[in-house]
C-alpha atoms as a PDB file:
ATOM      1  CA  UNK A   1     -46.496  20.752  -3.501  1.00  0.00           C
ATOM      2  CA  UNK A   2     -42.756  19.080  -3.798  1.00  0.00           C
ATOM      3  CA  UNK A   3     -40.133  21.099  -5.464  1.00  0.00           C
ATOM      4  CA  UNK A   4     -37.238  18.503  -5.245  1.00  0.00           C
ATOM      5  CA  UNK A   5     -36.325  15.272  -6.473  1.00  0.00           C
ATOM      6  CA  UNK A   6     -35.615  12.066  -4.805  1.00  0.00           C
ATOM      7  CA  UNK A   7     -32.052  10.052  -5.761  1.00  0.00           C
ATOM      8  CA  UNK A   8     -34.536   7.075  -7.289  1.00  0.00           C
ATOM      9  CA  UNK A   9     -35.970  10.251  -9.521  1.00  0.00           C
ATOM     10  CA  UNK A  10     -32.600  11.868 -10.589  1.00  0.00           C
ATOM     11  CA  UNK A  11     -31.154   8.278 -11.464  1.00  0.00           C
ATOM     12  CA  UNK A  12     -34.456   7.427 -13.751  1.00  0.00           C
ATOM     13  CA  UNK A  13     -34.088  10.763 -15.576  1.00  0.00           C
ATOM     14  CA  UNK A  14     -30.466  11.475 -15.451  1.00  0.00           C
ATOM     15  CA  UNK A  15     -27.959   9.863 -18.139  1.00  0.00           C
ATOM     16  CA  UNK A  16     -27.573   7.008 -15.645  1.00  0.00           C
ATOM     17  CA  UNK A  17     -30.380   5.605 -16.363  1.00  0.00           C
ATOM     18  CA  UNK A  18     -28.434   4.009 -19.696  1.00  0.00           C
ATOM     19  CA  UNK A  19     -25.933   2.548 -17.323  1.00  0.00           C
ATOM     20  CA  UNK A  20     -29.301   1.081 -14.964  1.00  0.00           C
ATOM     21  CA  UNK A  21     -31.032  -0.537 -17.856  1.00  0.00           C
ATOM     22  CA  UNK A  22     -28.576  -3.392 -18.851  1.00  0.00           C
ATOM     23  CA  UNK A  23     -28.779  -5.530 -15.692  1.00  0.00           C
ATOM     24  CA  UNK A  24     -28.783  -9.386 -15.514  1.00  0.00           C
ATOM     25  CA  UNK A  25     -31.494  -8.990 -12.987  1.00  0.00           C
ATOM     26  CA  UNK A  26     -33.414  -5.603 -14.916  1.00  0.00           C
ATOM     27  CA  UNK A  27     -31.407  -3.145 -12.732  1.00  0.00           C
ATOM     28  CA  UNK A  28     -28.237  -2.490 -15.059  1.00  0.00           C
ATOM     29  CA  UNK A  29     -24.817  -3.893 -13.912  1.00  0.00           C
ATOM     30  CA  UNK A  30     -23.435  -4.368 -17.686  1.00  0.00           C
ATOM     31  CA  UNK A  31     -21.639  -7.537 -16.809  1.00  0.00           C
ATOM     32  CA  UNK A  32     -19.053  -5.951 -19.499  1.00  0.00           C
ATOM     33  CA  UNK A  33     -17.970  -3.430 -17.641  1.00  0.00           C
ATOM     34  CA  UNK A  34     -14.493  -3.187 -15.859  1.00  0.00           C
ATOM     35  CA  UNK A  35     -14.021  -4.749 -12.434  1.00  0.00           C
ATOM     36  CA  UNK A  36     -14.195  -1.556  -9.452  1.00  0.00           C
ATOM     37  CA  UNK A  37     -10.731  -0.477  -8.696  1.00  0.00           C
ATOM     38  CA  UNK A  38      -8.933  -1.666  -6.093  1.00  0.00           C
ATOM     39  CA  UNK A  39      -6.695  -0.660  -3.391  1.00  0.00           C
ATOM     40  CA  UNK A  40      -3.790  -2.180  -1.165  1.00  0.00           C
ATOM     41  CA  UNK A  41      -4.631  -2.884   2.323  1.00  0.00           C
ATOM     42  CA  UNK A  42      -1.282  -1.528   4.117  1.00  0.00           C
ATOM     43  CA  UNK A  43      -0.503  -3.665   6.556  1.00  0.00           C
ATOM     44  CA  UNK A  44      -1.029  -7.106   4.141  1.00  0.00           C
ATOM     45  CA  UNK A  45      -0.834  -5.683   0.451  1.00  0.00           C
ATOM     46  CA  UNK A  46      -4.149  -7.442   0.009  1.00  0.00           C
ATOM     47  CA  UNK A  47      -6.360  -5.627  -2.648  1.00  0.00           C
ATOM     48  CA  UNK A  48      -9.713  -4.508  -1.954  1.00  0.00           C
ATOM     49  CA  UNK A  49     -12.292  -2.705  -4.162  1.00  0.00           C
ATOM     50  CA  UNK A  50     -12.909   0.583  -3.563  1.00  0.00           C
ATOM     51  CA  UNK A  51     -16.488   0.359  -3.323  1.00  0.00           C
ATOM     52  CA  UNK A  52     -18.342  -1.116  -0.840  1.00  0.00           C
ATOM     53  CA  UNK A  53     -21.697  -1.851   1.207  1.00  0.00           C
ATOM     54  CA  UNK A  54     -23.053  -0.850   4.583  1.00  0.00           C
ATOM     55  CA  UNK A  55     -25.980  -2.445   6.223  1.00  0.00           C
ATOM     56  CA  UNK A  56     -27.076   0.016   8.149  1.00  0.00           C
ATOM     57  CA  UNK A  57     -31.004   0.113   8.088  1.00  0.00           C
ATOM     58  CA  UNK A  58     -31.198  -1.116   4.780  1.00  0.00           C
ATOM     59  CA  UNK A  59     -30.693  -5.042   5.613  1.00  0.00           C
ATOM     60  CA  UNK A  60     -32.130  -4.544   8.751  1.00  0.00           C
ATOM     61  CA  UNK A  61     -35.098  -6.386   7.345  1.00  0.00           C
ATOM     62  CA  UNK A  62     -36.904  -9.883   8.242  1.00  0.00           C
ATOM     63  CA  UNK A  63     -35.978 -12.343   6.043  1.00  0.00           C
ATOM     64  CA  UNK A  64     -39.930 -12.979   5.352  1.00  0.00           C
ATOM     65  CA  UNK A  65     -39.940  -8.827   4.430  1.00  0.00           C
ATOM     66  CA  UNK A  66     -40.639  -9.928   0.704  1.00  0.00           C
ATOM     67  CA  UNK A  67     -39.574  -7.062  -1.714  1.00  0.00           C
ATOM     68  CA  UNK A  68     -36.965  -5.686   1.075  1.00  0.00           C
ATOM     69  CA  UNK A  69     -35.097  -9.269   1.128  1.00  0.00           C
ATOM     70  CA  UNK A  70     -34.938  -9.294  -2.816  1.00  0.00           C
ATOM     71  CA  UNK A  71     -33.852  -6.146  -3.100  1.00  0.00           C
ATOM     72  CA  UNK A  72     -31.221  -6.954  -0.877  1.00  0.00           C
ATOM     73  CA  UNK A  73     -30.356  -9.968  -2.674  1.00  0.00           C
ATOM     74  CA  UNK A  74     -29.397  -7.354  -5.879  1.00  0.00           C
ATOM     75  CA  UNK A  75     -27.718  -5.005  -3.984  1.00  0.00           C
ATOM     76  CA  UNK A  76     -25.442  -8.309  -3.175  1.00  0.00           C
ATOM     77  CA  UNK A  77     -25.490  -9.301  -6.572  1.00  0.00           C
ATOM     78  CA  UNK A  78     -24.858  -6.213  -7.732  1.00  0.00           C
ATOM     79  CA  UNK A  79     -21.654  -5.780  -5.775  1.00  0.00           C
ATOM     80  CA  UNK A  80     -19.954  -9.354  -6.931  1.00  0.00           C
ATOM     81  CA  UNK A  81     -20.974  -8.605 -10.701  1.00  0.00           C
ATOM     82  CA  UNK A  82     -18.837  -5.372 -10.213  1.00  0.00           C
ATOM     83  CA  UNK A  83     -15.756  -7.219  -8.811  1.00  0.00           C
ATOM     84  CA  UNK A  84     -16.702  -5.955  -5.115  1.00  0.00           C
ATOM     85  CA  UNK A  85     -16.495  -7.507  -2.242  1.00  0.00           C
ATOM     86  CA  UNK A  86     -16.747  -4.853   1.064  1.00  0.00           C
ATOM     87  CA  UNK A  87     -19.221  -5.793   3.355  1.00  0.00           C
ATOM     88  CA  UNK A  88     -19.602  -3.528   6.778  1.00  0.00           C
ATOM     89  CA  UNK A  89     -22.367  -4.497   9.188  1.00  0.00           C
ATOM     90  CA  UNK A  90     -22.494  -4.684  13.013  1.00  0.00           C
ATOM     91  CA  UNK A  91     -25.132  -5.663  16.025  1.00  0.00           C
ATOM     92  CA  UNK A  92     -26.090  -2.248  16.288  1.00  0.00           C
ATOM     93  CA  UNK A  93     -27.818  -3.012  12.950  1.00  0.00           C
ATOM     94  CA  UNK A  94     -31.024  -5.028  14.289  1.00  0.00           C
ATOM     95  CA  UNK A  95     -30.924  -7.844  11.800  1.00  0.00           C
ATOM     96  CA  UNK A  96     -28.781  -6.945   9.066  1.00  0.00           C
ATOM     97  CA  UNK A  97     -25.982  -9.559  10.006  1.00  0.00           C
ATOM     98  CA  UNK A  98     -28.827 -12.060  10.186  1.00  0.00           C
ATOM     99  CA  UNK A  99     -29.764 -11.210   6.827  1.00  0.00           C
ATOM    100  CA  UNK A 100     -25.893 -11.017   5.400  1.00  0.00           C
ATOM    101  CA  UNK A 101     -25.010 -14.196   6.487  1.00  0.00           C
ATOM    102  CA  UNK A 102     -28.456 -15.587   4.861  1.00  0.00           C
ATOM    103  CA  UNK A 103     -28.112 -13.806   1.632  1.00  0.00           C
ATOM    104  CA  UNK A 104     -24.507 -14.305   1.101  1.00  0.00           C
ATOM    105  CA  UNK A 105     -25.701 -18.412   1.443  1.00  0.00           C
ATOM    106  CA  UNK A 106     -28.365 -18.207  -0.729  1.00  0.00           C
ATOM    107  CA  UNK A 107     -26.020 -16.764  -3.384  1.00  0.00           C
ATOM    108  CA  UNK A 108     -22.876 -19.111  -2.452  1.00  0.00           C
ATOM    109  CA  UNK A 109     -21.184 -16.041  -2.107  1.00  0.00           C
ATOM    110  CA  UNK A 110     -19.148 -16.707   1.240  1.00  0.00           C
ATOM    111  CA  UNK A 111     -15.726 -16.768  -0.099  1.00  0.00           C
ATOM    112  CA  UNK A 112     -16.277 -13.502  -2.495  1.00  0.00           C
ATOM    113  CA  UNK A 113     -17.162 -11.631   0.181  1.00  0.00           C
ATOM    114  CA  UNK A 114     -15.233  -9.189   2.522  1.00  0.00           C
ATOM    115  CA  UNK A 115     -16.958  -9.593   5.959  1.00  0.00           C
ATOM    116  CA  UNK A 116     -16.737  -6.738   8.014  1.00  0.00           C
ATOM    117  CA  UNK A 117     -18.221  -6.383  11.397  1.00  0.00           C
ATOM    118  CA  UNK A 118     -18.177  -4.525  14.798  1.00  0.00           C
ATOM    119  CA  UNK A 119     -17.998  -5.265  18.480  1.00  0.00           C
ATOM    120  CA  UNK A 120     -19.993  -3.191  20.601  1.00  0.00           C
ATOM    121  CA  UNK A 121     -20.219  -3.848  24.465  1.00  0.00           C
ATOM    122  CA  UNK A 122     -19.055  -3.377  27.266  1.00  0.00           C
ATOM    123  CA  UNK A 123     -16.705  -5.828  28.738  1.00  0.00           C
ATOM    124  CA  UNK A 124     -14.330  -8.856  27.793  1.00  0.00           C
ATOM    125  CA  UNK A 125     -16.385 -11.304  28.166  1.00  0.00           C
ATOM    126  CA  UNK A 126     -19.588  -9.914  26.847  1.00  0.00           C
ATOM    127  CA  UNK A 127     -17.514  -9.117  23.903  1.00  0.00           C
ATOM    128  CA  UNK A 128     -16.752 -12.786  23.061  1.00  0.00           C
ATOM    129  CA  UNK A 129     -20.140 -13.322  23.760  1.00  0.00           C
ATOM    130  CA  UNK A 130     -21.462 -10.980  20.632  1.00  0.00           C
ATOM    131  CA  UNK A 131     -18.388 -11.768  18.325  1.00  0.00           C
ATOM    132  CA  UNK A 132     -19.359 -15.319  18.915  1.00  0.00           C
ATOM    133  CA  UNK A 133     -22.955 -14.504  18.242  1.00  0.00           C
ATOM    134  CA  UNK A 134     -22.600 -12.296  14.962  1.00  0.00           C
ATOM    135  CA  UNK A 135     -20.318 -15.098  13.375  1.00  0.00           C
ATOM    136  CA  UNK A 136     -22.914 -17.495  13.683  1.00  0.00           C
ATOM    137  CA  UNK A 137     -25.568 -14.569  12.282  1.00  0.00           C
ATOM    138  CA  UNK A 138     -22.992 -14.556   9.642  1.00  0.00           C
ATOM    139  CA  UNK A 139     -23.006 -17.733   9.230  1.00  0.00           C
ATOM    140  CA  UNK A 140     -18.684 -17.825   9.123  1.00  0.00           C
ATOM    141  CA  UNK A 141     -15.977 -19.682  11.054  1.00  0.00           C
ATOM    142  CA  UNK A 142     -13.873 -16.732  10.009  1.00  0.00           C
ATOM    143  CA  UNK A 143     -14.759 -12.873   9.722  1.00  0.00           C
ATOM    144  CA  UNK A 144     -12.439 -10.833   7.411  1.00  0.00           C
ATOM    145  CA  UNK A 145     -11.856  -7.984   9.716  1.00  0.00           C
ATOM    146  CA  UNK A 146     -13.622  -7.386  13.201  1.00  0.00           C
ATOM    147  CA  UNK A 147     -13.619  -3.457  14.679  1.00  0.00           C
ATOM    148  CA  UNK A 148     -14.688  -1.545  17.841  1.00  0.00           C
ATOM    149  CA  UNK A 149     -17.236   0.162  17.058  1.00  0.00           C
ATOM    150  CA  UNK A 150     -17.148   3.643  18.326  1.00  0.00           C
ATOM    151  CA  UNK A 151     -14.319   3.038  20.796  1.00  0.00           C
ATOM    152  CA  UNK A 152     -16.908   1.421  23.406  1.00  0.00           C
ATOM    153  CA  UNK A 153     -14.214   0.062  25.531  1.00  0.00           C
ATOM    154  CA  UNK A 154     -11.621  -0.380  22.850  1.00  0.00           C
ATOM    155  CA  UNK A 155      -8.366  -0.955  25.130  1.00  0.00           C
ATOM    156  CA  UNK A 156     -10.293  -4.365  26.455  1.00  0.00           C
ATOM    157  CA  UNK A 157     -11.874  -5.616  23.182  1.00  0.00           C
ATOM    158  CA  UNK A 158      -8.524  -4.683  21.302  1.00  0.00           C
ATOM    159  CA  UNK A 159      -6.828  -7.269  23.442  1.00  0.00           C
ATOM    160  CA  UNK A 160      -9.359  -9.595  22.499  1.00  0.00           C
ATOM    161  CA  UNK A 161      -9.326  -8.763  18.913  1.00  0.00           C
ATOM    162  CA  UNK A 162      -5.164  -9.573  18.620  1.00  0.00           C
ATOM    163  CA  UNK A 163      -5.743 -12.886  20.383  1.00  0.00           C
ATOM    164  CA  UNK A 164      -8.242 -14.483  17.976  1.00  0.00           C
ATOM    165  CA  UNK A 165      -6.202 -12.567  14.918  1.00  0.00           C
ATOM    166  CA  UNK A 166      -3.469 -15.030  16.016  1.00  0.00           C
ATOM    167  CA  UNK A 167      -5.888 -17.880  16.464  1.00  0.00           C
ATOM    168  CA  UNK A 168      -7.208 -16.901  12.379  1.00  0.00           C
ATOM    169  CA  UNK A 169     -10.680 -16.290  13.456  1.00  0.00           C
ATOM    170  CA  UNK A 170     -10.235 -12.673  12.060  1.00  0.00           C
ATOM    171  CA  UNK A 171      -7.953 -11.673   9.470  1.00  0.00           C
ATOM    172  CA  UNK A 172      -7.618  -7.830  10.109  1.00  0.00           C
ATOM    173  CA  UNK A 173      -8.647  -5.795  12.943  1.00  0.00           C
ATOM    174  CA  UNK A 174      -9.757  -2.145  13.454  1.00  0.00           C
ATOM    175  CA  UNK A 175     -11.631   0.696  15.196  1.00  0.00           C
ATOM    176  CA  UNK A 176     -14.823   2.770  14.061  1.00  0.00           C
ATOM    177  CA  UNK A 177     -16.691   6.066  14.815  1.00  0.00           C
ATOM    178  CA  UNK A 178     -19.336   8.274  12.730  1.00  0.00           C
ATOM    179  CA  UNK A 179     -18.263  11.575  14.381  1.00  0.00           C
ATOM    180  CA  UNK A 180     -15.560  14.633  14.351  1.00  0.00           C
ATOM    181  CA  UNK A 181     -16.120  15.007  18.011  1.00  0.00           C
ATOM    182  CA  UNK A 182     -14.383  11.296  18.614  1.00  0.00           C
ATOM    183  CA  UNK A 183     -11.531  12.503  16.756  1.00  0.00           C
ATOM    184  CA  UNK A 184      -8.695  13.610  19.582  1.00  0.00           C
ATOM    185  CA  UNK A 185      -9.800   9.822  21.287  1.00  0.00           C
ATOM    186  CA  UNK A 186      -9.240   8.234  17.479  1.00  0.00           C
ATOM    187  CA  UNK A 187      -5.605  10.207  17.284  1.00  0.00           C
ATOM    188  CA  UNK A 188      -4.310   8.717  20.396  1.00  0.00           C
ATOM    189  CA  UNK A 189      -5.790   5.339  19.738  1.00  0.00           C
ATOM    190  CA  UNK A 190      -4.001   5.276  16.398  1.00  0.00           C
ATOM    191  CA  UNK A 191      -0.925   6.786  17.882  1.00  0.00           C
ATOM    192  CA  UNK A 192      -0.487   4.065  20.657  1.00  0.00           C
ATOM    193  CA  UNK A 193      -2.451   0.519  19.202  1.00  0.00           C
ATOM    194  CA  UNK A 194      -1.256  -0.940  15.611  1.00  0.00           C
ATOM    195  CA  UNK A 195      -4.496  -1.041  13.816  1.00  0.00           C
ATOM    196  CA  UNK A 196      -5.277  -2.719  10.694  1.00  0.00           C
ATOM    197  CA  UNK A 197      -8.412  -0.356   9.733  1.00  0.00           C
ATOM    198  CA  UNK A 198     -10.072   2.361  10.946  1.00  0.00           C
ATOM    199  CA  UNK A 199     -13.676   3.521   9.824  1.00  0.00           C
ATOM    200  CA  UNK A 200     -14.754   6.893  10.177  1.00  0.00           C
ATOM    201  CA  UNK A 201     -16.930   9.474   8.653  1.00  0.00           C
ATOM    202  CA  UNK A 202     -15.837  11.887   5.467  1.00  0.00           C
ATOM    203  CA  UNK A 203     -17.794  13.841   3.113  1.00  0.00           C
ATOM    204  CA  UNK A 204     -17.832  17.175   0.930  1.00  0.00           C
ATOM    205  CA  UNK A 205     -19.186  19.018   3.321  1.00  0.00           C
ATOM    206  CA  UNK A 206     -17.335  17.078   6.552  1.00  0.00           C
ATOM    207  CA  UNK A 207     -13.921  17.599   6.126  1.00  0.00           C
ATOM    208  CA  UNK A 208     -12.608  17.518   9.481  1.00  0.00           C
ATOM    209  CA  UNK A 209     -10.480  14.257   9.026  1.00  0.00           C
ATOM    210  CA  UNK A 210      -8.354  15.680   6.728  1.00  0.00           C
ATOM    211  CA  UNK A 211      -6.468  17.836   9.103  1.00  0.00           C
ATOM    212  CA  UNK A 212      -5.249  14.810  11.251  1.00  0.00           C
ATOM    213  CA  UNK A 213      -6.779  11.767  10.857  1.00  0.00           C
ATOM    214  CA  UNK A 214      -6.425  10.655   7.677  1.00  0.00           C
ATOM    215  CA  UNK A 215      -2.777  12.220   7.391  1.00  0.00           C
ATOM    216  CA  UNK A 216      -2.059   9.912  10.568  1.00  0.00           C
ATOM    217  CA  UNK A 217      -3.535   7.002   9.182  1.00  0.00           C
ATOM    218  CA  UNK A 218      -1.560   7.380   5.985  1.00  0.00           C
ATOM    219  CA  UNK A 219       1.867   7.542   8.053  1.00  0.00           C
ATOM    220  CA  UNK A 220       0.886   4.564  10.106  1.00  0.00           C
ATOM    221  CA  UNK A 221       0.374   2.372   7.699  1.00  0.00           C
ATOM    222  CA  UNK A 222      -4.062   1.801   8.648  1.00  0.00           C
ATOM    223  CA  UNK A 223      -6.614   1.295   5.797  1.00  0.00           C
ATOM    224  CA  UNK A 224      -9.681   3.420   5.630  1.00  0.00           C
ATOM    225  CA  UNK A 225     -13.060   3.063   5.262  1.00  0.00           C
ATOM    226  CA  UNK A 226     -15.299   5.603   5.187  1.00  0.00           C
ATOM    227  CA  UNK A 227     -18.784   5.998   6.440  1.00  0.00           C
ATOM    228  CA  UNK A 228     -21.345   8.519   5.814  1.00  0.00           C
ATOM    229  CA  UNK A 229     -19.681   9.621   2.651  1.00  0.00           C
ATOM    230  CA  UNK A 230     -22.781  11.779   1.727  1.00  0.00           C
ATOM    231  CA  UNK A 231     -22.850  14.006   4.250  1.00  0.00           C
ATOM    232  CA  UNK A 232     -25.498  12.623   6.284  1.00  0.00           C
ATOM    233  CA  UNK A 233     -27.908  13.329   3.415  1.00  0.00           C
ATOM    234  CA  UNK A 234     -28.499  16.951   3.598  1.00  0.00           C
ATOM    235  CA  UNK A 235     -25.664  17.460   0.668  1.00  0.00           C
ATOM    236  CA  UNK A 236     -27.044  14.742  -1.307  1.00  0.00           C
ATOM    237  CA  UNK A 237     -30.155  16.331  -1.763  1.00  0.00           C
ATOM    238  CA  UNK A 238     -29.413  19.552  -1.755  1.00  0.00           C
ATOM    239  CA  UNK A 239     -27.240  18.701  -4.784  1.00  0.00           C
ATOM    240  CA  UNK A 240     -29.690  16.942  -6.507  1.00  0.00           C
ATOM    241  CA  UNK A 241     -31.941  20.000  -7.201  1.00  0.00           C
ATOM    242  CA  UNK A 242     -28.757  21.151  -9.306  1.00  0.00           C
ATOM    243  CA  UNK A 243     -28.316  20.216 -13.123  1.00  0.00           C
ATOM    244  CA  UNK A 244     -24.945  17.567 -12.904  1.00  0.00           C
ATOM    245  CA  UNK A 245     -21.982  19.428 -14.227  1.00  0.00           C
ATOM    246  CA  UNK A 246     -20.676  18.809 -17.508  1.00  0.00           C
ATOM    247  CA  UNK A 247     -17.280  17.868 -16.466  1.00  0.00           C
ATOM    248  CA  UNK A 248     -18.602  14.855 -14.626  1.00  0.00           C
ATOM    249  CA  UNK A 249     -18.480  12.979 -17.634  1.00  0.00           C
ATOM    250  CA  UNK A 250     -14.784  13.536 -17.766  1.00  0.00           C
ATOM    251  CA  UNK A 251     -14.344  11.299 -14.540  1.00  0.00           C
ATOM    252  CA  UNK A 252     -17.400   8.758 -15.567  1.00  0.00           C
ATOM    253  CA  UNK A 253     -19.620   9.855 -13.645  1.00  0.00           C
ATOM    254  CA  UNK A 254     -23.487  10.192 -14.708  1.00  0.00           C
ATOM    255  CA  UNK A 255     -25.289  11.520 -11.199  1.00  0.00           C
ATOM    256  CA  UNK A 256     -24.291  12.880  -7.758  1.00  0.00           C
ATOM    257  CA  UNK A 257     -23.592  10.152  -5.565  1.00  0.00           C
ATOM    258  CA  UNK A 258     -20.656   9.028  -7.702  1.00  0.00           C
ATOM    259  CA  UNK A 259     -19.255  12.566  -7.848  1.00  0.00           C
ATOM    260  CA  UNK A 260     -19.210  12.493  -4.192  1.00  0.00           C
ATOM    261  CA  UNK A 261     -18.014   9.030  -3.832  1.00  0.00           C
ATOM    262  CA  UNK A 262     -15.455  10.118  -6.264  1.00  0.00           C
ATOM    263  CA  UNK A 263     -14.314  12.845  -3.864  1.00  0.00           C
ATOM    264  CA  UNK A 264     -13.912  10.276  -0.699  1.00  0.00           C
ATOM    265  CA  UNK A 265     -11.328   8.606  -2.874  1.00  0.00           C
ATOM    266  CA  UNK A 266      -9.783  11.281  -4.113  1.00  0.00           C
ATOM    267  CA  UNK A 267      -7.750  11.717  -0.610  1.00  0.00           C
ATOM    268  CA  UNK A 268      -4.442   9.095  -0.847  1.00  0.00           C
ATOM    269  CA  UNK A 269      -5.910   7.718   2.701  1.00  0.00           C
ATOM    270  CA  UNK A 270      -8.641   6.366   1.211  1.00  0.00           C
ATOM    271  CA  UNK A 271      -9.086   2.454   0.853  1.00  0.00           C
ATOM    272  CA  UNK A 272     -12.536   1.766   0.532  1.00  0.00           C
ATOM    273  CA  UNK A 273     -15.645   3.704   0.565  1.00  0.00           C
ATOM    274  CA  UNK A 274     -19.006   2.141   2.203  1.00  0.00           C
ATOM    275  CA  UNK A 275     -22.302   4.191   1.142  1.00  0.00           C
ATOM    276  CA  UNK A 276     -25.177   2.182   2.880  1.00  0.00           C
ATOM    277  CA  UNK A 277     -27.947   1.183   0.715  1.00  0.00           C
ATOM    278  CA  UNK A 278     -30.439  -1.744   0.576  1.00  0.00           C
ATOM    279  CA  UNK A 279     -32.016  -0.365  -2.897  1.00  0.00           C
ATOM    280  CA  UNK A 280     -30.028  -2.290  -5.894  1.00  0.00           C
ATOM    281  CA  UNK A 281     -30.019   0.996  -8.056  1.00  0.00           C
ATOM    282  CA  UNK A 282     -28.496   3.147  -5.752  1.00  0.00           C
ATOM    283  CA  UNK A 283     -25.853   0.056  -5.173  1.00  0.00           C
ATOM    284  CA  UNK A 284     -25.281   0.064  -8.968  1.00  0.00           C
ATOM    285  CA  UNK A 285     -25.005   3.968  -8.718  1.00  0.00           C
ATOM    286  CA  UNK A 286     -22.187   3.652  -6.590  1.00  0.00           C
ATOM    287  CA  UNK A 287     -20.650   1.483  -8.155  1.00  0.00           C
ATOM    288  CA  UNK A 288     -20.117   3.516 -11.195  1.00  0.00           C
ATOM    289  CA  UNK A 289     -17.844   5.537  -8.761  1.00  0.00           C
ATOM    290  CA  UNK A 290     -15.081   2.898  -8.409  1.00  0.00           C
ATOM    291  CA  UNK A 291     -14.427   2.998 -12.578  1.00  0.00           C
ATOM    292  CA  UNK A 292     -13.446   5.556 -14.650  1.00  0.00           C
ATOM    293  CA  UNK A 293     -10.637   8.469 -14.214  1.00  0.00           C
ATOM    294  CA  UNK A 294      -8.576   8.182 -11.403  1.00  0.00           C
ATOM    295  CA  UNK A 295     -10.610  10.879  -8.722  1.00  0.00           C
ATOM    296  CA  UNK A 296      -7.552  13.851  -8.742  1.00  0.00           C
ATOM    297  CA  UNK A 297      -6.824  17.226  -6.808  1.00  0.00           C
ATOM    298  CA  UNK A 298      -8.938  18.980  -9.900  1.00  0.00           C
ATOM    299  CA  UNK A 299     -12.063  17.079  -9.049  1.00  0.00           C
ATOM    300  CA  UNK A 300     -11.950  18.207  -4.977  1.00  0.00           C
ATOM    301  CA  UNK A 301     -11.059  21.360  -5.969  1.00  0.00           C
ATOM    302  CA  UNK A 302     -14.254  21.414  -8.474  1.00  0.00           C
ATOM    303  CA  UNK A 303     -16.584  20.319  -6.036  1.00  0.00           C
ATOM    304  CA  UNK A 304     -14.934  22.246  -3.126  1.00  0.00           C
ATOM    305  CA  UNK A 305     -16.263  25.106  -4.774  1.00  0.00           C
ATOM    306  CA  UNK A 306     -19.792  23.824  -5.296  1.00  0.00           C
ATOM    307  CA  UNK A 307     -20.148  24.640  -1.558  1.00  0.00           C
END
């Protein structure tokens, strides 16, 4: 027999629920509520809402899949109803820039959206090749910012990525990884390049960034995204088996995931958090995250000691 409880169970019985049931399309985005908040990109000033998508697995769908390419639809429509815009995908993701640049068409949605995407080959060439190749997935003559993903040969697809930044056919450029153990290769790369972004993984329980890298980033000026912001899952549901605690409320938040969203912003590095999803409740979830009280050293200290 199963003792726990799945995210889509918590959200149907926890107070959340209220905020699911007022949605244009049956899923709850109260078109009333307040934009997400946004934060400045460093090196342009540009603001960008603090709560994004990532399209890992959950658009990797076939655009015939039905159910899967409706729900992605919502978790789209979802996002622009909220004021957000973040996008993160890559060709590591099967077809989930395919199904971006499709979606993002059938919604006229192109010039709301904040395209992010990855290069991830070996080699100059073959990385025009696939940069070449995702824009047209994504159906864009433009990408809003391009990044290495996981430092596969970043020195010759950085040089790559500053040449078609000065041509305009990206507008910001970066570097990614998922993992502490990249961290000493991330530190030099930020210490020598001048980066527009950098993308890495953070979490309750995965702290290790906070003892150099997002300090570094801070001082030189690079936006962050984050990745993995639940821990890889584990946290998520252990947490979930736990009643919510009644000072949630005072940062408005009604479940789990936006607690822990909450906490990913709560560090000053912090520019935009990317939880992947293709389900359009957990995307409204999240979204909760980016309102309400400003996330402060109270709340990390609070769920610090949940641990």
């Amino acid at each position: 027999m199963r003792t726990g409880i799945t995210r889509a169970e918590f959200l149907r019985l926890s107070a959340g629920t209220a905020l699911l049931a007022m949605s244009p399309f049956g899923l709850g985005a109260d078109m009333g509520q307040q934009p997400v908040r946004r934060r400045a990109i460093p090196s342009s000033g540009e603001q960008l809402p603090v709560i994004g998508v990532g399209t890992y697995r959950g658009f990797d769908i076939s655009r015939d899949a039905g159910a899967a390419w409706e729900d992605c639809r919502k978790v789209l429509d979802a996002l622009f109803a909220a004021g957000g815009s973040v996008i993160d995908s890559s060709p590591m993701y099967g077809q989930a820039e395919e199904v971006v640049g499709g979606l993002l068409n059938e919604l006229k949605a192109q010039d709301r959206a904040f395209v992010a995407t990855k290069v991830w080959t070996q080699g100059r060439q073959s990385g025009v090749e696939q940069m070449r190749h995702s824009m047209r997935l994504l159906r864009r003559q433009r990408v809003d910012l391009m990044q290495v993903h996981n430092l596969v040969d970043w020195q010759e697809h950085l040089r790559t990525l500053r040449q078609w930044k000065e041509e305009g056919r990206i507008r910001y450029l970066g570097v990614t990884h998922y993992t502490s153990s990249a961290y000493d290769e991330l530190e030099r790369v930020l210490r020598a390049e001048k980066l527009d972004f950098l993308q890495i993984d953070y979490a309750l329980n995965d702290r290790d960034a906070e003892e150099r890298i997002l300090p570094l980033a801070q001082e030189r000026g690079v936006a962050v995204l984050i990745n993995r912001p639940f821990g890889g899952g584990n946290l998520l549901r252990n947490l979930l088996q736990q009643p919510l605690p009644e000072w949630a409320s005072e940062y408005g938040c009604t479940s789990w995931p936006q607690l822990l969203l909450k906490f990913c912003l709560s560090h000053p590095a912090v520019t935009c958090v990317i939880p992947g999803t293709g389900n359009p409740r957990h995307m409204l979830d999240n979204l909760q995250a980016g309102r309400g009280k400003e996330p402060d050293q109270a709340l990390r200290k609070m769920l610090i000691r949940l641990l």
